[in-house]
N, C-alpha and C. Protein backbone atom coordinates (compact mmCIF):
# COMPACT_ATOMS: atom_id res chain seq x y z
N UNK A 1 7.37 -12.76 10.11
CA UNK A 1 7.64 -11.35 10.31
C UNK A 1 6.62 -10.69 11.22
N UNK A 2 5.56 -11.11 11.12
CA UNK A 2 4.53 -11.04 12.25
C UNK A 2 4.90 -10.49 13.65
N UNK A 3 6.00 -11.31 14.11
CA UNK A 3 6.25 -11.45 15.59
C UNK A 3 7.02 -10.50 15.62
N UNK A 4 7.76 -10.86 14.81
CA UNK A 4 8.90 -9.38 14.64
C UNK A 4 8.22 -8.19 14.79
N UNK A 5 7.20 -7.90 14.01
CA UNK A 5 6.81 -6.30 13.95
C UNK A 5 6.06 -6.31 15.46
N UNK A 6 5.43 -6.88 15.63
CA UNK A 6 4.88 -6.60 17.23
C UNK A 6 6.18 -7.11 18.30
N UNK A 7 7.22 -7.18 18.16
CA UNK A 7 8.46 -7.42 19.53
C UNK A 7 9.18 -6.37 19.20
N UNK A 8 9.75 -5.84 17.86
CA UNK A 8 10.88 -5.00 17.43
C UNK A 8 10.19 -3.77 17.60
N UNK A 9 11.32 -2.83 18.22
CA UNK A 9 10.89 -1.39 18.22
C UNK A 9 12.17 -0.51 17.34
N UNK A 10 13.47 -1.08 16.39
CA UNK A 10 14.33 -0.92 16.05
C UNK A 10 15.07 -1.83 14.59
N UNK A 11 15.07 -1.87 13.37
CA UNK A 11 15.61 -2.41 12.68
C UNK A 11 16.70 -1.99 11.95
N UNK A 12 17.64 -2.65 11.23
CA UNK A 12 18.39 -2.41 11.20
C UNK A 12 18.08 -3.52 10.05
N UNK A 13 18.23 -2.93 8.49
CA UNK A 13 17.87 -3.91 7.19
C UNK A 13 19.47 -3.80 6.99
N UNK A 14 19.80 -5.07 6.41
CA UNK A 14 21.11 -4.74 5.21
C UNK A 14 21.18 -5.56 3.98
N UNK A 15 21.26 -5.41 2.88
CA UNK A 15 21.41 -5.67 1.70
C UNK A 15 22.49 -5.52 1.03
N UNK A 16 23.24 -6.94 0.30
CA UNK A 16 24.11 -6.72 -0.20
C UNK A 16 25.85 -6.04 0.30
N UNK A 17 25.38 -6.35 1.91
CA UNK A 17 26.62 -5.72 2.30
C UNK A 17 26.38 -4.27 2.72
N UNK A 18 25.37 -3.70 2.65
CA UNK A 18 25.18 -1.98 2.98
C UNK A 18 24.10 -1.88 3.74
N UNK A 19 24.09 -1.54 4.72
CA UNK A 19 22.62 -0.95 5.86
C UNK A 19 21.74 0.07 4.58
N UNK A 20 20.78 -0.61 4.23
CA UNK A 20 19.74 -0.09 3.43
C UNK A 20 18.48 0.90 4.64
N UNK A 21 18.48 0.29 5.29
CA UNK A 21 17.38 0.98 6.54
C UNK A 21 17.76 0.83 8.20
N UNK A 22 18.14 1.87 8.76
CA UNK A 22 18.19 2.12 10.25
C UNK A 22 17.53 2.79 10.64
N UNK A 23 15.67 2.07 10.77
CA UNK A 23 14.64 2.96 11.46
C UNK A 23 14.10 1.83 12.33
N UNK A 24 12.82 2.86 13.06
CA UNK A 24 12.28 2.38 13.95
C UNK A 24 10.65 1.54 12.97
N UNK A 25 10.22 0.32 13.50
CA UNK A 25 9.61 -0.40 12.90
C UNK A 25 8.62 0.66 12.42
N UNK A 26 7.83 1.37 13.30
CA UNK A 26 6.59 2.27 13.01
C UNK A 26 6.89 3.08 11.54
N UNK A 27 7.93 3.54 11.55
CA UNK A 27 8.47 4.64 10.39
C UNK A 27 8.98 3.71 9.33
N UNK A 28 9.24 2.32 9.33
CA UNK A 28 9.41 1.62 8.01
C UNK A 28 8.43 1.14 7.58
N UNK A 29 7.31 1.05 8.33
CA UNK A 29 6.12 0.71 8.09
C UNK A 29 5.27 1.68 7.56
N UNK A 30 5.38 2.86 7.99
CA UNK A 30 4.26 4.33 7.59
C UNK A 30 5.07 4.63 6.28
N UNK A 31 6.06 4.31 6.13
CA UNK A 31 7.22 5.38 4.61
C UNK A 31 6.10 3.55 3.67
N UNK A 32 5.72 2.42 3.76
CA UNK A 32 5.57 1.34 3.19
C UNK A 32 4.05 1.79 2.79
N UNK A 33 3.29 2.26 3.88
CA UNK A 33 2.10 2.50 4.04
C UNK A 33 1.73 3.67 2.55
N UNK A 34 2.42 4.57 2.77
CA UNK A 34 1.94 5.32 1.56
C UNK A 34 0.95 6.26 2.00
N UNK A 35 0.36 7.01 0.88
CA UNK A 35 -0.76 7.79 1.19
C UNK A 35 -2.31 6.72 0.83
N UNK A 36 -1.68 5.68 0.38
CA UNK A 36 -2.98 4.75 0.14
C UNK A 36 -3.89 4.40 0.84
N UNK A 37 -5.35 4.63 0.32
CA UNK A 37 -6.66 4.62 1.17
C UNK A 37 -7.15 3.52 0.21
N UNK A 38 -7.76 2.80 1.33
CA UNK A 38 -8.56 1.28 0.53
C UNK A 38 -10.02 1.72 0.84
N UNK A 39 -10.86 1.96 -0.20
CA UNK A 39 -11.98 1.89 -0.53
C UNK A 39 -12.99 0.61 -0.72
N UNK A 40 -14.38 0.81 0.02
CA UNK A 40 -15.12 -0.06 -0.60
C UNK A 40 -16.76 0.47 -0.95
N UNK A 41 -17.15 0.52 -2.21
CA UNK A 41 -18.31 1.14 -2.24
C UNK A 41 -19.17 0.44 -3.30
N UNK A 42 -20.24 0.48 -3.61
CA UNK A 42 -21.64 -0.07 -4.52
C UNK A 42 -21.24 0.17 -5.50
N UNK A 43 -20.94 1.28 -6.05
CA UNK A 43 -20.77 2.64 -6.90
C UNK A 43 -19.16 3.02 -7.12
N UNK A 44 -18.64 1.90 -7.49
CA UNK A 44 -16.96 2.11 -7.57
C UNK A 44 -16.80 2.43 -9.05
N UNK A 45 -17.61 2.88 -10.01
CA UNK A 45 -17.27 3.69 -11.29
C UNK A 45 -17.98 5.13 -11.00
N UNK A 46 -18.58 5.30 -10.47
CA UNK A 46 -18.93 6.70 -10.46
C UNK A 46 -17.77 7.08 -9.08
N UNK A 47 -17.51 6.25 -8.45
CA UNK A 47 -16.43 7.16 -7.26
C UNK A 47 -14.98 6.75 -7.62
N UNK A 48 -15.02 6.61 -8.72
CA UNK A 48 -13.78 6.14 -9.52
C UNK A 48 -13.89 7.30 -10.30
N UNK A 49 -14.54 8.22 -10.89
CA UNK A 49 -14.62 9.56 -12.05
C UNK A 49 -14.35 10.14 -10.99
N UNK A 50 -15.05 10.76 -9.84
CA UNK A 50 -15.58 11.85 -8.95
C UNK A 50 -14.02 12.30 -8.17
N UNK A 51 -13.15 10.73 -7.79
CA UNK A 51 -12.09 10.93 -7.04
C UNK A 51 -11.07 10.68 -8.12
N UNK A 52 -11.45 10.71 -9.25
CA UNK A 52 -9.97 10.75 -10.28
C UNK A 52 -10.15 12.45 -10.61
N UNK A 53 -11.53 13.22 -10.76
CA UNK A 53 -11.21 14.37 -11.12
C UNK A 53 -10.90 15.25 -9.68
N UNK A 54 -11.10 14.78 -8.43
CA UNK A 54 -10.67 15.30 -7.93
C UNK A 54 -9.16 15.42 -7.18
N UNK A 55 -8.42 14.33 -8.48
CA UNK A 55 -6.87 14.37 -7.99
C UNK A 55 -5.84 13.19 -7.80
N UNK A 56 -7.01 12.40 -7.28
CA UNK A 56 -6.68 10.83 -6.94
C UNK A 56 -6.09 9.97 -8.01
N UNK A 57 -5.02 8.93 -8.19
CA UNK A 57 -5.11 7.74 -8.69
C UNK A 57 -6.20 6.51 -8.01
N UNK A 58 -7.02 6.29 -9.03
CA UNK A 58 -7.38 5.02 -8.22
C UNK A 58 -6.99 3.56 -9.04
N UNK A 59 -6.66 2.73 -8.07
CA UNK A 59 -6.99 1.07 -8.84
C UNK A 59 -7.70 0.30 -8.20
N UNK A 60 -8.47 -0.60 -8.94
CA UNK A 60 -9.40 -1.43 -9.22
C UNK A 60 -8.92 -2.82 -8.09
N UNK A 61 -9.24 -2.68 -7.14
CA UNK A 61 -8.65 -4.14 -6.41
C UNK A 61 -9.90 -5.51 -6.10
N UNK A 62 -11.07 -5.22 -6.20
CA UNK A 62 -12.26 -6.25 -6.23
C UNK A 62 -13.48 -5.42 -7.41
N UNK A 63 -14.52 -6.62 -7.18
CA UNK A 63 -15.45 -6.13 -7.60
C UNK A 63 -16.16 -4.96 -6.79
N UNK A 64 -16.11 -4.80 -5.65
CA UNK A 64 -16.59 -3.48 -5.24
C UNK A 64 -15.51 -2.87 -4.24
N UNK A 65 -13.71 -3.04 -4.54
CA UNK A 65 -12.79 -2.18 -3.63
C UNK A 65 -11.90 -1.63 -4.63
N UNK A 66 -11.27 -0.89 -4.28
CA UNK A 66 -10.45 -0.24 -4.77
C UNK A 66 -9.48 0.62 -4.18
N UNK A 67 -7.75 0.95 -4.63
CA UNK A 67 -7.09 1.82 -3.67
C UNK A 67 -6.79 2.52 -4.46
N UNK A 68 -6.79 3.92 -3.45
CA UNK A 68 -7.06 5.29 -4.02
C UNK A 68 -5.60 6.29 -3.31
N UNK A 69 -5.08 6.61 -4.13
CA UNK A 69 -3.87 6.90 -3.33
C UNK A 69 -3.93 8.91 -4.20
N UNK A 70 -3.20 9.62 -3.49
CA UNK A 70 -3.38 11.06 -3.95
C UNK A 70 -4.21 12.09 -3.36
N UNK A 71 -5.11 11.92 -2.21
CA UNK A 71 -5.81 12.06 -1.78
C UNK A 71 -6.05 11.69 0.15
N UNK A 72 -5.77 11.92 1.21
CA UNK A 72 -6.55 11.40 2.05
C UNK A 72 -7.76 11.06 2.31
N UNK A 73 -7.93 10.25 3.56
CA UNK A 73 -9.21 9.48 3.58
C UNK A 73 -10.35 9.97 4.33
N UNK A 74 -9.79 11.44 4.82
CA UNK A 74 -10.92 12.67 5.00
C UNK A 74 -11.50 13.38 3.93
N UNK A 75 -10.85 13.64 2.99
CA UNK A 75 -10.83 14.42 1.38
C UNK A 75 -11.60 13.44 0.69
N UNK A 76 -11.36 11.73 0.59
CA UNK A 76 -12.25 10.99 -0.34
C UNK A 76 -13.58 10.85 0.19
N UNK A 77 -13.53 10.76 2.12
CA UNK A 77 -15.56 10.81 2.32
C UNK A 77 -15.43 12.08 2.02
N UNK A 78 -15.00 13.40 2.20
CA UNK A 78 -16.31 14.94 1.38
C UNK A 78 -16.23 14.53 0.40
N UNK A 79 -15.23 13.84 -0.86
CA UNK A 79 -15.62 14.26 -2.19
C UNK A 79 -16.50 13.21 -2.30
N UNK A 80 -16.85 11.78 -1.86
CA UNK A 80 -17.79 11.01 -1.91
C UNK A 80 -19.49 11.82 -1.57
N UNK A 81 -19.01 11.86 -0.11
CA UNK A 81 -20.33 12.62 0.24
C UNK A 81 -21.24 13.76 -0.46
N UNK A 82 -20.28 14.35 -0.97
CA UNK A 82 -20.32 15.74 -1.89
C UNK A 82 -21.43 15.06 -3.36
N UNK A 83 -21.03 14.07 -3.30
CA UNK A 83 -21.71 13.60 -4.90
C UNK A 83 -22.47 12.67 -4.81
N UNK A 84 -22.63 12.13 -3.45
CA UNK A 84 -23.73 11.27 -2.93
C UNK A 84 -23.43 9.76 -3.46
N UNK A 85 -22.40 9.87 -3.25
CA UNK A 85 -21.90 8.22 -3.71
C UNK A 85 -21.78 7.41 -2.66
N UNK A 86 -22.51 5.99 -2.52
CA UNK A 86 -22.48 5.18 -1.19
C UNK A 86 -21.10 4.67 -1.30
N UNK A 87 -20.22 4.39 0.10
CA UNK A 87 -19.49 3.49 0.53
C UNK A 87 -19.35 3.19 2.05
N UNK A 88 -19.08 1.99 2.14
CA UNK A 88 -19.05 1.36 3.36
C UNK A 88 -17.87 1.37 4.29
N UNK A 89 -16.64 1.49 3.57
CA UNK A 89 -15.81 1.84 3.82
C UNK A 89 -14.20 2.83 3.22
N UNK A 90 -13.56 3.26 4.45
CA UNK A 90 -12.46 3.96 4.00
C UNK A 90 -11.76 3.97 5.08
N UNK A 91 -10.37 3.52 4.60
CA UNK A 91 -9.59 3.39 5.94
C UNK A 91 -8.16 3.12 4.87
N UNK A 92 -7.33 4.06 5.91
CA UNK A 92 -5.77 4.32 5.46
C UNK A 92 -5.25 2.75 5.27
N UNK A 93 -4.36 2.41 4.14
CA UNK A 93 -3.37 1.37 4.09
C UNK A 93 -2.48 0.94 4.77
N UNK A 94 -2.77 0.01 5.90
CA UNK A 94 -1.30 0.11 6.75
C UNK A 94 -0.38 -1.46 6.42
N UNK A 95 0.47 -0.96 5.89
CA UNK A 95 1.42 -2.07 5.41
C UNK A 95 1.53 -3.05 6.34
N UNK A 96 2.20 -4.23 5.92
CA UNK A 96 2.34 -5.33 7.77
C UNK A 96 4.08 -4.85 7.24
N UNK A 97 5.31 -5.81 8.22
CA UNK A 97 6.43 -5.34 8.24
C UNK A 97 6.85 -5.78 7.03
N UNK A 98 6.00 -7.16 6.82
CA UNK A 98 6.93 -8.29 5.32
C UNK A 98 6.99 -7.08 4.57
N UNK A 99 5.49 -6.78 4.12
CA UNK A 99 5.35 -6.04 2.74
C UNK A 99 6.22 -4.67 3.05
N UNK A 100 6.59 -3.90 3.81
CA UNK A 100 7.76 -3.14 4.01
C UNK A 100 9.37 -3.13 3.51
N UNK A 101 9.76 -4.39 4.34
CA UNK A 101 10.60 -5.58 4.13
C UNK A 101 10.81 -5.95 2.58
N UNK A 102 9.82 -6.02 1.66
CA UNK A 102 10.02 -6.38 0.44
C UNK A 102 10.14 -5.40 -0.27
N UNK A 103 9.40 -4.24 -0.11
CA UNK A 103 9.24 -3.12 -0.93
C UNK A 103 11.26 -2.50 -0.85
N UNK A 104 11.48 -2.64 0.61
CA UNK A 104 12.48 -1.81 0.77
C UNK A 104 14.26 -2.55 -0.08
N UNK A 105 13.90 -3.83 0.29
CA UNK A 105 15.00 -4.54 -0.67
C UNK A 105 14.88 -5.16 -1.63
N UNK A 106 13.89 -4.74 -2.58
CA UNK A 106 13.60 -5.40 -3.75
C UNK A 106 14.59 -5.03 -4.62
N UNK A 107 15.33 -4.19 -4.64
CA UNK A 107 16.76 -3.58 -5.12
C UNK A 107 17.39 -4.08 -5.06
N UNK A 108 17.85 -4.80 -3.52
CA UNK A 108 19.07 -5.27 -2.94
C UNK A 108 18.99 -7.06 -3.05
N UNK A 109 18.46 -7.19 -3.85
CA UNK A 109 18.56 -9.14 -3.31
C UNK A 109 19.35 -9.42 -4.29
N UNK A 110 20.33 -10.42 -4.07
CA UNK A 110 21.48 -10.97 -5.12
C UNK A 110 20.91 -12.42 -5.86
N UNK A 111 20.11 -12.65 -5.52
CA UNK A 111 19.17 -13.92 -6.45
C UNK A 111 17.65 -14.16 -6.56
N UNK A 112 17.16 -14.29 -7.71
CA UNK A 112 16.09 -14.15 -7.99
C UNK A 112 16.03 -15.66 -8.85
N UNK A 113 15.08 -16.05 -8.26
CA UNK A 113 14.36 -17.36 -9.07
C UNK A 113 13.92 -16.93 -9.85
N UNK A 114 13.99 -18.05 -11.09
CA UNK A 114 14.04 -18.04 -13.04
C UNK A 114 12.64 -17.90 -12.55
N UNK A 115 11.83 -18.10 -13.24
CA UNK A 115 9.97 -17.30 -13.98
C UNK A 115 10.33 -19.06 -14.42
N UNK A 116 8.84 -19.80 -14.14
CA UNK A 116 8.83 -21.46 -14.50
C UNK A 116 9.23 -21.35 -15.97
N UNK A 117 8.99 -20.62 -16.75
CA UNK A 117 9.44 -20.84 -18.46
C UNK A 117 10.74 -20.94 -18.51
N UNK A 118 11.54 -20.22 -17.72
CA UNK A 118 12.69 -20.22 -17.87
C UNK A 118 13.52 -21.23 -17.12
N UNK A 119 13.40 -21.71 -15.99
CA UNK A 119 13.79 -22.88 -15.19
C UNK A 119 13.93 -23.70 -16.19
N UNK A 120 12.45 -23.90 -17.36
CA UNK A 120 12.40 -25.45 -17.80
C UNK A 120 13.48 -25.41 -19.16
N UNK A 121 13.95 -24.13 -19.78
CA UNK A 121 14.70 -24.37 -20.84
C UNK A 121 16.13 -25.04 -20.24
């Protein structure tokens, strides 16, 4: 899907028999993208309180990252800065096309492989 998102300027998804998406790659990708900001800081429990009271969901994605969605990624450095919490980084979520691609027809797929427990009964 790689190649695809850097050649295609136009998609056209269908699922199940129905055009689920007729956009342009950029806009199936930004609606995938979200408001999610990926964080990385020293101090990911104190900027885990600071940006939950100031509005944010955050989750826990490493030992020192986390994505913080509810919030932009101008709003999380002041409220960081504001409370003197180190991080190294902050930068918007940008989906690739797959993870777009999956999010958008996870509805629409007509077969789903059994879970191994269930294959083996």
């Amino acid at each position: 899907m790689s190649e695809l998102q850097d050649a295609a300027d136009h998609l056209v998804v269908v699922g199940r028999g129905q055009v689920i998406a007729d956009t342009s790659v950029a806009s199936l990708i930004a609606s995938a993208s979200g408001d999610r900001v990926q964080l990385r800081t020293t101090a990911r429990t104190e900027a885990m309180t600071v940006l939950a009271h100031a509005g944010a969901t955050v989750a826990v994605t490493g030992p020192d990252t986390a994505t913080v969605s509810g919030l932009g990624a101008e709003k999380i450095v002041a409220v960081l800065t504001e409370h003197a919490i180190p991080f190294s980084e902050v930068s918007a979520h940008r989906a690739t096309l797959e993870e777009a691609y999956m999010e958008l027809t996870r509805d629409a797929v007509e077969f789903r492989a059994a879970a191994p427990e269930e294959a083996s009964r």
